[in-house]
Each structure stands twice: as structure tokens, then as C-alpha cells.
Protein backbone atom coordinates (compact mmCIF):
# COMPACT_ATOMS: atom_id res chain seq x y z
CA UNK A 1 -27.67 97.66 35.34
CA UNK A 2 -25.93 98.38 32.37
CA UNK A 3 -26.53 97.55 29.19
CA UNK A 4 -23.69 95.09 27.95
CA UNK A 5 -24.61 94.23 24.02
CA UNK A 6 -26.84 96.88 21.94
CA UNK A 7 -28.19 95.96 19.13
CA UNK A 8 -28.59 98.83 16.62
CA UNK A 9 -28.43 98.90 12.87
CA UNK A 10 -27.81 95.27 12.50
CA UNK A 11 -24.45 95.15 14.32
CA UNK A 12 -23.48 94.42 18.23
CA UNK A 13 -19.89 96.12 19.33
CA UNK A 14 -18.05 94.68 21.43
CA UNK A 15 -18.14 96.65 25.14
CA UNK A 16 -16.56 96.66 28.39
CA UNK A 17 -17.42 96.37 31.67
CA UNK A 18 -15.42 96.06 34.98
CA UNK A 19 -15.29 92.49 36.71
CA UNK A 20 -17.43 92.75 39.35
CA UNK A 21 -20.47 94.63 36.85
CA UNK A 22 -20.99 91.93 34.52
CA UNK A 23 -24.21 89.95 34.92
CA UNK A 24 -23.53 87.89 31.79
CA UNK A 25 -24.12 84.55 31.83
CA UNK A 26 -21.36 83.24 29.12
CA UNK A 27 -22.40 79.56 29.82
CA UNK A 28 -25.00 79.74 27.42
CA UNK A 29 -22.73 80.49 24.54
CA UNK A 30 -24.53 83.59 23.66
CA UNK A 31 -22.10 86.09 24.27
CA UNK A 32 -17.97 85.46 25.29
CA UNK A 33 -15.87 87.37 27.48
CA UNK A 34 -11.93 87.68 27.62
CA UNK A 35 -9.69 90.59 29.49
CA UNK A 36 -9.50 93.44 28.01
CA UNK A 37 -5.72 93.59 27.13
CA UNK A 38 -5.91 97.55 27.73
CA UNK A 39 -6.80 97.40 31.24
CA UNK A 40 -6.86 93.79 32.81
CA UNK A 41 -9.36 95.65 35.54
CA UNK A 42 -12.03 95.14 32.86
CA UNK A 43 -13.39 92.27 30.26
CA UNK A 44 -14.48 92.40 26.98
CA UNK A 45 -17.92 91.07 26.48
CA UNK A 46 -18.62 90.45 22.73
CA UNK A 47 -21.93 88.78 21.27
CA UNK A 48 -21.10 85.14 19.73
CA UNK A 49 -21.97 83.33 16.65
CA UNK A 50 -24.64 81.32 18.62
CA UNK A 51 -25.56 84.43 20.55
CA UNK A 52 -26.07 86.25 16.86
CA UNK A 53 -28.08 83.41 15.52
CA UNK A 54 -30.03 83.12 18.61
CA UNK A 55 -30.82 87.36 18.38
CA UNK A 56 -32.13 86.66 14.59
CA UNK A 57 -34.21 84.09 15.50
CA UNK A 58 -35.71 86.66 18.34
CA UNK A 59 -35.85 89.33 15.54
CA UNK A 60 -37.86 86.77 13.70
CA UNK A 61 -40.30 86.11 16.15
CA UNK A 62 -40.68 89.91 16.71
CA UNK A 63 -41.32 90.59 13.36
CA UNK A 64 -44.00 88.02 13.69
CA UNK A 65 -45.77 89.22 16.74
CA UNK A 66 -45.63 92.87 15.24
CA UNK A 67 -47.53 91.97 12.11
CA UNK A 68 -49.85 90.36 13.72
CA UNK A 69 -50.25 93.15 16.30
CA UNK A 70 -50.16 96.12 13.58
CA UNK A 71 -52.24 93.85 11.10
CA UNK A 72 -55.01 96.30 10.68
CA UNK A 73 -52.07 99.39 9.78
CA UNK A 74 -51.21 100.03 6.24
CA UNK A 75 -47.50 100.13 5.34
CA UNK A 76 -48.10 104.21 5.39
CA UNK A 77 -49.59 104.24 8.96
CA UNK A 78 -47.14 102.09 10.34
CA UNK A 79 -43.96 103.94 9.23
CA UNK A 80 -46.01 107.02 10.35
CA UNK A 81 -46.09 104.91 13.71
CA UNK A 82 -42.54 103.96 13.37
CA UNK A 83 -41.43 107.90 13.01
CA UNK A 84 -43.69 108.94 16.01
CA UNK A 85 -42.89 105.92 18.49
CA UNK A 86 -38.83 107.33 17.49
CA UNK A 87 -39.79 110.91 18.12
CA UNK A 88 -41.19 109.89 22.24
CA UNK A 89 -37.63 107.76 21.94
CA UNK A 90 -35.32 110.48 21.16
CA UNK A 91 -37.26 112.56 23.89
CA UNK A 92 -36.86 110.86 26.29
CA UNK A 93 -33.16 109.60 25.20
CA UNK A 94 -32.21 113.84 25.23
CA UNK A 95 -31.38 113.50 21.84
């Protein structure tokens, strides 16, 4: 499956996907899709306001669970964490 909406750096782009791909569930109001005007084969699937207030209050509860989680770190050892857990990423990513 495809990823439709990344989150990275605090914005979502809008992507595309044909038709018959798109698992989205737009009922929720999380995310919106319209033809794409440059190929009508395809739709645009673009994250909402609801859908972006909904991902902060996720972020939130991340942020949460990870300082409870990395509660015995000290801000040093966790961004050491941080770079090494982004090293195994970008492995595995090829990058």
C-alpha cells in the first residue's frame, strides 16, 4: 500500500494516487480528495484542517508517551538516540 499523506518537517503535500489505489476513507473529514485536473485518471488526496488538527493532537500524545518512555535519558542521550535511531533509518531507506 502506498503511502498517501507523509508527514515530514511539519508539512503534508498534497499527493496523487490513481482511482482504484486509494484506501482513504474521506468520510471522516481527515483528509479530502478532488480530480486531479492534470490527469482525470488520478485524484488528489490532500490532508484537511480537521485531519491537521487531528495529526497534532496525535503528535501530542506521542510526545507524551515518549517522555514517559525515555524518562530515565538525559536531553544529551536522547538526541544521541535520536541521531542513531536516523542513522538504522537512512540505512535501510538507501539514503
Amino acid at each position: 500500500m502506498a503511502v498517501l499523506i507523509r508527514w515530514c518537517s511539519g508539512s503534508a503535500a498534497p499527493v496523487t494516487v490513481t482511482a482504484g489505489a486509494s484506501p482513504v476513507n474521506c468520510n471522516r473529514g481527515l483528509a479530502g480528495r478532488v480530480p486531479d485536473p492534470a490527469d482525470r485518471r488520478r485524484n488528489v488526496i490532500s490532508i484537511t484542517p480537521a485531519g491537521t488538527a487531528h495529526l497534532r493532537r496525535l503528535e501530542e500524545l506521542l510526545a507524551d508517551v515518549q517522555d514517559e518512555l525515555l524518562t530515565g535519558l538525559s536531553p544529551a542521550e536522547r538526541q544521541q538516540l535520536i541521531r542513531l535511531l536516523n542513522r538504522i533509518l537512512e540505512h535501510h531507506d538507501g539514503t
